[in-house]
Protein backbone atom coordinates (compact mmCIF):
# COMPACT_ATOMS: atom_id res chain seq x y z
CA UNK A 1 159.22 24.46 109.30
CA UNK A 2 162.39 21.74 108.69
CA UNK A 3 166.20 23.24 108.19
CA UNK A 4 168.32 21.49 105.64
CA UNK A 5 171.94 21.44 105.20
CA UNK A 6 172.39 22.99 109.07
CA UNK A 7 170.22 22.74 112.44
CA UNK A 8 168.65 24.88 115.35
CA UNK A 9 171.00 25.07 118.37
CA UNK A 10 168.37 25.41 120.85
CA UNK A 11 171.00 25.73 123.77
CA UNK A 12 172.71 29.15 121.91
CA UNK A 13 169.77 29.52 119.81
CA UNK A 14 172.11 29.85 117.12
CA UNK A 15 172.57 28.02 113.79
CA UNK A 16 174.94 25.09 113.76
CA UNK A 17 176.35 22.36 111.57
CA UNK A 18 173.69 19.43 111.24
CA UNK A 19 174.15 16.32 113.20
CA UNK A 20 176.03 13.06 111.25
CA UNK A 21 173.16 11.72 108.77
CA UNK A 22 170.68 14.30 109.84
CA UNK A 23 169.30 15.46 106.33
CA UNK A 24 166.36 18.14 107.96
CA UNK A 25 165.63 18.93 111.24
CA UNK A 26 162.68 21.15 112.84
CA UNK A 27 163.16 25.10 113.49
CA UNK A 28 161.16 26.23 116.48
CA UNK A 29 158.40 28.73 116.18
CA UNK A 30 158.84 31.30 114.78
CA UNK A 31 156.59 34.79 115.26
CA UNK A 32 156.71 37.78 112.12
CA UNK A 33 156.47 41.04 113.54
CA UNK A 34 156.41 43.36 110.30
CA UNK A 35 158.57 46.80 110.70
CA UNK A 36 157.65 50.04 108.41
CA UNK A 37 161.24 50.82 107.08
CA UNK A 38 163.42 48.69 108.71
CA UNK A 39 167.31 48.39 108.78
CA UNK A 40 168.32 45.02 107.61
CA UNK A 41 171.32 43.59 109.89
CA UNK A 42 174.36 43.61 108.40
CA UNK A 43 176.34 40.73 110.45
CA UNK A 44 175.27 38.19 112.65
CA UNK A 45 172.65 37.00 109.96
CA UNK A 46 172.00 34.23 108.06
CA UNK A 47 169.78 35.06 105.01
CA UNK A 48 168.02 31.69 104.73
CA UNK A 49 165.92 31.05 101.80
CA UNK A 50 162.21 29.17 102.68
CA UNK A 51 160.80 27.47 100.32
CA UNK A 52 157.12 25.52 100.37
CA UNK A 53 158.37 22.07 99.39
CA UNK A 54 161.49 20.45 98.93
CA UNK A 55 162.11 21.01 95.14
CA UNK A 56 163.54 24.56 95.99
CA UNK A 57 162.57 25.15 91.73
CA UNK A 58 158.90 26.57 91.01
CA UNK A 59 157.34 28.47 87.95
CA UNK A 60 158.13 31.85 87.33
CA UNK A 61 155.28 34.20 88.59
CA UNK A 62 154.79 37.48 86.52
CA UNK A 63 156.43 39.38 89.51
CA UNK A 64 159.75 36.86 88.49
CA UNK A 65 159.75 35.03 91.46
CA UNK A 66 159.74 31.10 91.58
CA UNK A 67 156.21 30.22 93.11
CA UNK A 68 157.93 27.98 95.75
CA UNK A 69 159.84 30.62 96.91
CA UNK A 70 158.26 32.74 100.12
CA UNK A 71 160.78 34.47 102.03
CA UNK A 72 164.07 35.23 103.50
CA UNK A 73 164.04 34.41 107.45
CA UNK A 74 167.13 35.72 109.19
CA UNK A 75 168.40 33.33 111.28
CA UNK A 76 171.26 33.95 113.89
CA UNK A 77 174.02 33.15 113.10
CA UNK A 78 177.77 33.60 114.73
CA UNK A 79 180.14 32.56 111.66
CA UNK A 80 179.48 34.07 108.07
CA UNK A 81 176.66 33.82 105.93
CA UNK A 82 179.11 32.16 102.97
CA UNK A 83 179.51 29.09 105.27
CA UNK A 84 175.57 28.31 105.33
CA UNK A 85 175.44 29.49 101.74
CA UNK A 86 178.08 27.10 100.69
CA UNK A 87 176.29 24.55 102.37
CA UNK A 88 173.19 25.18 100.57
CA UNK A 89 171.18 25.71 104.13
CA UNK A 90 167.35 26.63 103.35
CA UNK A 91 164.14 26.08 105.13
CA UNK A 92 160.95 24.37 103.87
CA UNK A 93 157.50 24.17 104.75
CA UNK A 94 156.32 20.72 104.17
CA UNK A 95 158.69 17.64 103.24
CA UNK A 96 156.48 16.08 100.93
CA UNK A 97 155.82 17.26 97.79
């Protein structure tokens, strides 16, 4: 998976601003564990978007979800979500189309 707009700290595995004329850089691995009714955090979250290819825009499914779209991944964070959603951060799967 490649971050855009922002990086991986891997020193306070945290998410930080990208590097000067870094346009994606790689997110480590990253392992779902699925939870039956779990509490969503409320701070210390970013809310990133991932997306299977770079065009972030897809066809709408019948469910009304873009078909590039997969997932939020909730990255750490230790400033606001606005400032990563400002800067447009999201995550993709593959860089080429």
């Amino acid at each position: 998976m490649f971050l855009e707009g922002a990086r991986w700290n891997y020193d306070t595995h945290l998410v930080d601003e990208s590097q000067p004329k870094e346009l994606y850089t790689d997110v480590p691995v990253i392992h779902f564990l699925p939870k039956v009714n779990r509490e969503l955090p409320t701070s210390g979250f970013y809310f990133c978007p991932l997306y299977k290819v770079l065009s972030r825009a897809g066809t709408l499914s019948t469910t009304g979800h873009s078909t590039n779209y997969v997932l939020f991944v909730e990255l750490p964070t230790n400033v606001d979500q606005g400032v990563w959603i400002k800067a447009g951060v999201a995550m993709f799967l593959a860089l080429k189309q």
